[in-house]
Protein backbone atom coordinates (compact mmCIF):
# COMPACT_ATOMS: atom_id res chain seq x y z
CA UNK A 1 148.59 156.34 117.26
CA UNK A 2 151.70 157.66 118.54
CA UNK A 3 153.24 154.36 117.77
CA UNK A 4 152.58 154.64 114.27
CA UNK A 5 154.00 157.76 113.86
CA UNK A 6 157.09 156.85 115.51
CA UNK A 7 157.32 153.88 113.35
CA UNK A 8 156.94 155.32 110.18
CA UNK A 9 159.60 158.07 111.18
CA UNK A 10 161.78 154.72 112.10
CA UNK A 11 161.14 153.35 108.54
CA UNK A 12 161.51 156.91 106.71
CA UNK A 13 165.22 157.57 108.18
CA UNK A 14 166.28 153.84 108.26
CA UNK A 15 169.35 153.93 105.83
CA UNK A 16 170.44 150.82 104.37
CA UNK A 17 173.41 149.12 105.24
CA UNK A 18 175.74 147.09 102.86
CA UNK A 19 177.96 144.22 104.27
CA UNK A 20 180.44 141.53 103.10
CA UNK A 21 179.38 138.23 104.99
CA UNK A 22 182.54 136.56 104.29
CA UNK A 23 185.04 139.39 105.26
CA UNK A 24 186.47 142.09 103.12
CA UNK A 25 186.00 142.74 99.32
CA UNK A 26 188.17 140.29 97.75
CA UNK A 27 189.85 143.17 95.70
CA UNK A 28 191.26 144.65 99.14
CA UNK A 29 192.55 141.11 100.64
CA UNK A 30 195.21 141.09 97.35
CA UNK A 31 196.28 144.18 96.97
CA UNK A 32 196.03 144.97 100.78
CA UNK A 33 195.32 148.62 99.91
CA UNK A 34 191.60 149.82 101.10
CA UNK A 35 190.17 151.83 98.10
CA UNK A 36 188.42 154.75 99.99
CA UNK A 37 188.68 157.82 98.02
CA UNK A 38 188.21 161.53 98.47
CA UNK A 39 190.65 160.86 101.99
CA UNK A 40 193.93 161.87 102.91
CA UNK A 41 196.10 159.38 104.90
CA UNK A 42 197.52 160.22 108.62
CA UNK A 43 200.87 161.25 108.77
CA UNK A 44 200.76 161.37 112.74
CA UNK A 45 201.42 158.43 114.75
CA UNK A 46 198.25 156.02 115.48
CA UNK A 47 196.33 156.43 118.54
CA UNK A 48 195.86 152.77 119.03
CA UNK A 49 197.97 150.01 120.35
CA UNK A 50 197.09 145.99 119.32
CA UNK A 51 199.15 143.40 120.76
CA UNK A 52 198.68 139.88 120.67
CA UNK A 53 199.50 136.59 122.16
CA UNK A 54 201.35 135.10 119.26
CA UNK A 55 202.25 136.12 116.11
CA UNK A 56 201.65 133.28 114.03
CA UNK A 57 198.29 130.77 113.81
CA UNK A 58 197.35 128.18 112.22
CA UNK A 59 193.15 127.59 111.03
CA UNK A 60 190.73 127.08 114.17
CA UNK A 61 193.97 128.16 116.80
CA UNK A 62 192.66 131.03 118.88
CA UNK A 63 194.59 133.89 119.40
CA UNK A 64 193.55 136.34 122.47
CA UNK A 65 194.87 140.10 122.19
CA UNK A 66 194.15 143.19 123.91
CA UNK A 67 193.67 146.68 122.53
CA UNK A 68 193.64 150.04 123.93
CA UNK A 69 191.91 153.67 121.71
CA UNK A 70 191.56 156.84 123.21
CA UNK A 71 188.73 158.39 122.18
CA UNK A 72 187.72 162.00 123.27
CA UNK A 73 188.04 162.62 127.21
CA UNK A 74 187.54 158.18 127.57
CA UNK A 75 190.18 155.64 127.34
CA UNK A 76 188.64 152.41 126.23
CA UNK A 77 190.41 149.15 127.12
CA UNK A 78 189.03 146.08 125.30
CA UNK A 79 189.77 142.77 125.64
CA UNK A 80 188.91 140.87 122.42
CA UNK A 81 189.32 137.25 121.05
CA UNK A 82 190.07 136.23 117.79
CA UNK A 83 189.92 132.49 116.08
């Protein structure tokens, strides 16, 4: 019984989610600007730090970088890789 309930409260508050399988909307990739609206941009410096390996690719190459955000009272360090 209690399962029930618990899944219908799951189902009642699920939101749904809307995604772009290939990547970005193709409007933002040409004009390179991201079309929020109702924000104001930063005018401090950025909190995060990206570098990268190389900074030029070619199609399949992969490309390791490291990033670091400070979030709250936690510094994150993250090691990602992109191809």
């Amino acid at each position: 019984m209690h399962v029930r309930i618990l899944l219908l409260l799951c189902v009642c508050w699920a939101r749904r989610v809307t995604a772009f399988p290939d990547g970005q909307v193709e409007e933002s990739c040409q004009s390179m600007a991201t079309n929020h609206t109702h924000f104001e941009s930063q005018i401090s410096s950025s909190p995060y730090k990206v570098s990268v390996n190389s900074t030029t690719f070619t199609p399949g190459q992969t490309i390791t970088g490291e990033g670091r955000v400070l979030c709250s009272e936690y510094l994150l360090y993250t090691s990602v890789n992109w191809c």
